[in-house]
Protein backbone atom coordinates (compact mmCIF):
# COMPACT_ATOMS: atom_id res chain seq x y z
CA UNK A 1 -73.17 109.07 20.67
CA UNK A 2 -71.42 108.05 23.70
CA UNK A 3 -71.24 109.78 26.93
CA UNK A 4 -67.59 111.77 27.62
CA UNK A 5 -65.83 111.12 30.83
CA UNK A 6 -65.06 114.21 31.82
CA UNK A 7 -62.91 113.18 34.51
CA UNK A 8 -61.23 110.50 32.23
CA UNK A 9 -58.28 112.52 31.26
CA UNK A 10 -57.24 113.68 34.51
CA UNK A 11 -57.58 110.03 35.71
CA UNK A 12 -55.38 109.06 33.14
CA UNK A 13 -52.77 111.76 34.58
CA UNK A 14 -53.33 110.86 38.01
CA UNK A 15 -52.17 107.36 37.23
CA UNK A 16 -49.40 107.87 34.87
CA UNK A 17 -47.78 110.15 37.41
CA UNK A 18 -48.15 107.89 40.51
CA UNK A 19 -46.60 105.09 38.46
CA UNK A 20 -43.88 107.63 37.78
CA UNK A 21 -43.10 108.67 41.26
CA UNK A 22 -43.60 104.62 41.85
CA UNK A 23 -40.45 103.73 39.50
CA UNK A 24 -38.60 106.60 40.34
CA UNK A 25 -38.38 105.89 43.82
CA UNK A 26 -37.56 102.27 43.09
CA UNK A 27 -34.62 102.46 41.03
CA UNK A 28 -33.31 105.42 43.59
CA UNK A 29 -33.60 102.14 45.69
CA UNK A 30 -31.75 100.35 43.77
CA UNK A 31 -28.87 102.71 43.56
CA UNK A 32 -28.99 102.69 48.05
CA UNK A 33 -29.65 98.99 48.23
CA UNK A 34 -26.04 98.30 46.31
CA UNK A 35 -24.31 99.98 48.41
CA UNK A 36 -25.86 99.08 52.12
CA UNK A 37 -28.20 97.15 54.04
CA UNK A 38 -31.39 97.94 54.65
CA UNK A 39 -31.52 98.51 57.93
CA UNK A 40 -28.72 101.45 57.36
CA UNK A 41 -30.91 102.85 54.33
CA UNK A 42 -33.56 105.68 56.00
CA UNK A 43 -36.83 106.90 54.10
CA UNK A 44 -34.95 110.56 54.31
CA UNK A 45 -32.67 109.11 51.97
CA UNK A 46 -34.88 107.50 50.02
CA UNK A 47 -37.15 110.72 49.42
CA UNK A 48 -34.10 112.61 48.92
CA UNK A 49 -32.54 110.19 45.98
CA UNK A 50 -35.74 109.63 43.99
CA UNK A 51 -36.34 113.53 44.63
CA UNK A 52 -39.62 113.92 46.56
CA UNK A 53 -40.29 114.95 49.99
CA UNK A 54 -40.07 112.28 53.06
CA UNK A 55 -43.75 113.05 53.31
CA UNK A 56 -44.83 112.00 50.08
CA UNK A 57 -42.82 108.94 50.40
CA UNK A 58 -45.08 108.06 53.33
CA UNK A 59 -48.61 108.97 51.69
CA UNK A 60 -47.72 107.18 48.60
CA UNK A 61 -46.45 103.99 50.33
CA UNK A 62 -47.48 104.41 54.50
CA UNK A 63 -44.39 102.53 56.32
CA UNK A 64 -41.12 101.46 56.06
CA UNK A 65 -41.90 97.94 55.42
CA UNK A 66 -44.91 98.75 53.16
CA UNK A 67 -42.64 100.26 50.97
CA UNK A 68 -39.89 97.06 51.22
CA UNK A 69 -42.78 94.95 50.66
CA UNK A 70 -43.85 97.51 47.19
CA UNK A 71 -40.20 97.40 46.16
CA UNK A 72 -40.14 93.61 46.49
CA UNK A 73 -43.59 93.05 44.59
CA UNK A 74 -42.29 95.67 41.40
CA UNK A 75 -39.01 93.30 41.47
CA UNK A 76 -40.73 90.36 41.48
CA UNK A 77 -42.82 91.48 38.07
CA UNK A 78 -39.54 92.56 36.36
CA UNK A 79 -38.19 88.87 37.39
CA UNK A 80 -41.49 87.20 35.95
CA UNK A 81 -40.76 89.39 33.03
CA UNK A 82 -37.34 87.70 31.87
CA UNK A 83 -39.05 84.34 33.29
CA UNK A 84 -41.68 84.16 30.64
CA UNK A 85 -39.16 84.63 28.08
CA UNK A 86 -37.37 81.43 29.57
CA UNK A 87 -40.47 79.76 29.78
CA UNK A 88 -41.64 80.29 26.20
CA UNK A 89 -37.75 78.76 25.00
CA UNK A 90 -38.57 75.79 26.03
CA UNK A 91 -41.90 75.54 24.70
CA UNK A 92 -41.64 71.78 23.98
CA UNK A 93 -40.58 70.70 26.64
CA UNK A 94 -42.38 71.54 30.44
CA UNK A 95 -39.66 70.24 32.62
CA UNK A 96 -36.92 72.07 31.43
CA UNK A 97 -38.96 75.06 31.15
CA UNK A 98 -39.70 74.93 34.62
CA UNK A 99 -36.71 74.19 35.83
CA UNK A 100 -34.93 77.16 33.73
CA UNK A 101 -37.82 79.27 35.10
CA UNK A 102 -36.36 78.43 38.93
CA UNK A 103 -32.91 78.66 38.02
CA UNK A 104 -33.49 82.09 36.80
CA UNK A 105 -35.28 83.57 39.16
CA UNK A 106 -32.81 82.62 41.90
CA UNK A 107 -30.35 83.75 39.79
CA UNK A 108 -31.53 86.85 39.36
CA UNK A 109 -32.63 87.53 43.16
CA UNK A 110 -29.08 86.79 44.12
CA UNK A 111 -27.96 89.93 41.66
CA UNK A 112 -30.83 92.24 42.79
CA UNK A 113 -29.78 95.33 44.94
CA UNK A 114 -32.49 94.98 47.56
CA UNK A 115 -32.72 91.33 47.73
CA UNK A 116 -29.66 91.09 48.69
CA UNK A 117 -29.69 94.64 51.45
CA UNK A 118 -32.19 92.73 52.82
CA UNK A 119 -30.43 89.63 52.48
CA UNK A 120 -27.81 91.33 54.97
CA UNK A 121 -30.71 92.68 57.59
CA UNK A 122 -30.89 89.94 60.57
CA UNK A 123 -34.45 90.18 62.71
CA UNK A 124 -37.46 91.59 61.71
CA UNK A 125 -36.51 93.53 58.80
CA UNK A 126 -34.71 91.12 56.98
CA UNK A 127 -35.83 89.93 53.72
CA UNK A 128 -36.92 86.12 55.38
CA UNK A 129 -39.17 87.79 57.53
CA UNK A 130 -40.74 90.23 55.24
CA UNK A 131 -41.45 87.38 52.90
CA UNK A 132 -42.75 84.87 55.11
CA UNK A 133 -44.96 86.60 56.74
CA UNK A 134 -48.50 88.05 55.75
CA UNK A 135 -46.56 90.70 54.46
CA UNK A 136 -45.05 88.89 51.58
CA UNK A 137 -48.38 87.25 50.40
CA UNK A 138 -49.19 89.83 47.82
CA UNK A 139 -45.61 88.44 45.86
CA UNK A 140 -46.57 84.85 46.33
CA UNK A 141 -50.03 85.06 44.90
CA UNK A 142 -48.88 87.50 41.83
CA UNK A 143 -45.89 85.19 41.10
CA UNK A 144 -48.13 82.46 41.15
CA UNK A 145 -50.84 83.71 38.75
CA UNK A 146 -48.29 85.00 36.64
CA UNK A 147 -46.79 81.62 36.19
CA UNK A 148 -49.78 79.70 35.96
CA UNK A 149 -50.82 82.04 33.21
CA UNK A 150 -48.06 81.76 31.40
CA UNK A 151 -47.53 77.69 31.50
CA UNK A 152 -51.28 76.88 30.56
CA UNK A 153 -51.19 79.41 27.54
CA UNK A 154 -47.78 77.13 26.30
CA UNK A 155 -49.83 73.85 27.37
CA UNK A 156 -53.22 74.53 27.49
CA UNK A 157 -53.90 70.81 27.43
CA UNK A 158 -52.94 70.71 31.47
CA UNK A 159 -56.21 70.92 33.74
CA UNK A 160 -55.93 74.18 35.52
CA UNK A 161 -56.12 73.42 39.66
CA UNK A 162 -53.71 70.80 39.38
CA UNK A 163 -51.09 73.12 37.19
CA UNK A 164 -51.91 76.15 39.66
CA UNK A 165 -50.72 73.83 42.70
CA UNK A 166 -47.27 73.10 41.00
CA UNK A 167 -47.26 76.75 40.03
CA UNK A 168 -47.89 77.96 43.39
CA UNK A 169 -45.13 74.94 45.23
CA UNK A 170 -42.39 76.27 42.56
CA UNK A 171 -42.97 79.88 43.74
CA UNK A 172 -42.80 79.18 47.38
CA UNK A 173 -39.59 76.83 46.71
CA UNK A 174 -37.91 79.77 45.01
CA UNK A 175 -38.67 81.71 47.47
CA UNK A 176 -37.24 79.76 49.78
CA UNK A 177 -34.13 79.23 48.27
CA UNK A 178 -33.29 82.84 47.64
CA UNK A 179 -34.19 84.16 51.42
CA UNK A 180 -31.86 81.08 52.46
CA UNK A 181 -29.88 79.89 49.71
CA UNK A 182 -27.95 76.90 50.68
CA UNK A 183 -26.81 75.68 46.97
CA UNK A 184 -26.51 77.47 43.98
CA UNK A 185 -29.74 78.48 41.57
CA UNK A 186 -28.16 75.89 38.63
CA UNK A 187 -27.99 72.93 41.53
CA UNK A 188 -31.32 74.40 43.23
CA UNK A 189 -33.02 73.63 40.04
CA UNK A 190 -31.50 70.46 39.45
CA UNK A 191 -32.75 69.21 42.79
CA UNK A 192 -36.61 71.03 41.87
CA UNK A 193 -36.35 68.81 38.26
CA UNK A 194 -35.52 65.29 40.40
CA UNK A 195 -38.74 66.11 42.05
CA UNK A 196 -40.89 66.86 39.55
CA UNK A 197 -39.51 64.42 37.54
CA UNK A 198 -42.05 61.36 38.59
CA UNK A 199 -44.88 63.90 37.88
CA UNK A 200 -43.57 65.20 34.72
CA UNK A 201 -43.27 61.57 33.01
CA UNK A 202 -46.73 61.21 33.44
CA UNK A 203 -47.93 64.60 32.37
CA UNK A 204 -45.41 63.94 29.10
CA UNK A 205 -46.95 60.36 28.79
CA UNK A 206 -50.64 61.65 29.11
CA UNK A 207 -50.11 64.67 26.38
CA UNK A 208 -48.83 61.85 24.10
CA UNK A 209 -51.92 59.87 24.80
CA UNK A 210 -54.45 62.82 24.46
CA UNK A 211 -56.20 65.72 25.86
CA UNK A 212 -58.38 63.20 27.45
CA UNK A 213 -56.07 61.51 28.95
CA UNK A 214 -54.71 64.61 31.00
CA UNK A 215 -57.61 64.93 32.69
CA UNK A 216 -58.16 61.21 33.30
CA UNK A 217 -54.73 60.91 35.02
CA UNK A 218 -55.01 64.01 37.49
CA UNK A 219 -52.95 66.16 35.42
């Protein structure tokens, strides 16, 4: 018979309820970030919106920033989320599906409440900053294993470094493009499908020919 984890259960709690307080002070978020920067929004009235102290705001998520770049990572998996769904629509055909998956995400960064407060924040705090620095590698590396999950389980035939490597150049284009947007996401996503388009032929050529063939042509 096997062994009973006594302290199983109250794991169990301890993580349902920190994912709890987790979403609950991310949608009161939300509800600040449409109305204001985030420079003008304070971790006060943060606490005080998602109903917790100011202090376990801090233990839970330590600074300011940590908690911009927390907020950022949780919107990032609801974006890769709708994504997928995109992704698996176009199931026969890569390009397209990769260039709706662009499209969309820069669609829906432009409508998110904190991407664009922080869209609004000049210097340090603003939302180019956060991302490009160290801080914003934990969204880059999830959005990119996300994504390359998702397109070799559509197209398993595609050798796995190579699809990574587009994976991770779409993700740092979006990302790009939504902390300085200078087109919008349907003419963004043109431009990303000119690009790829070279690469794609031969991808689409080499799947006609044969797994084999993939792997022979450096896709």
């Amino acid at each position: 018979m096997p062994a009973i984890d006594g302290d199983a259960g109250p794991r169990r709690f301890a993580d349902a309820s920190r994912r709890l307080l987790r979403s609950t002070v991310f949608e009161a978020l939300d509800a600040l970030a449409a109305e204001r920067p985030w420079t003008a929004i304070t971790m006060a009235e943060i606490a005080r919106a998602a109903g917790v102290s100011r202090q376990t705001l801090y233990n839970e998520f330590g600074s300011r920033d940590d908690l911009a770049q927390a907020y950022v990572l949780w919107a990032s998996e609801q974006f890769l989320v709708q994504i997928e769904e995109v992704v698996a629509a176009r199931s026969d055909d890569l390009g397209g599906a990769l260039e709706d998956a662009f499209r969309v995400f820069l669609e829906l960064a432009a409508e998110h409440p904190l991407v664009r407060a922080l869209e609004a924040t000049t210097g340090a705090e603003g939302l180019h900053a956060l991302v490009a620095s160290s801080a914003g590698l934990p969204v880059l590396l999830t959005s990119t294993d996300r994504l390359t999950d998702f397109v070799l389980r559509n197209w398993p035939e595609l050798p796995q470094a190579e699809t990574r490597l587009v994976c991770e150049l779409l993700v740092r284009l979006a990302i790009s493009h939504a902390t300085v947007p200078t087109v919008p996401p349907a003419k963004a996503a043109e431009q990303v499908g000119t690009v790829l388009g070279p690469f794609l032929a031969e991808v689409r050529a080499a799947l006609a020919a044969g797994p084999g063939d993939v792997a022979r042509s450096g896709w």
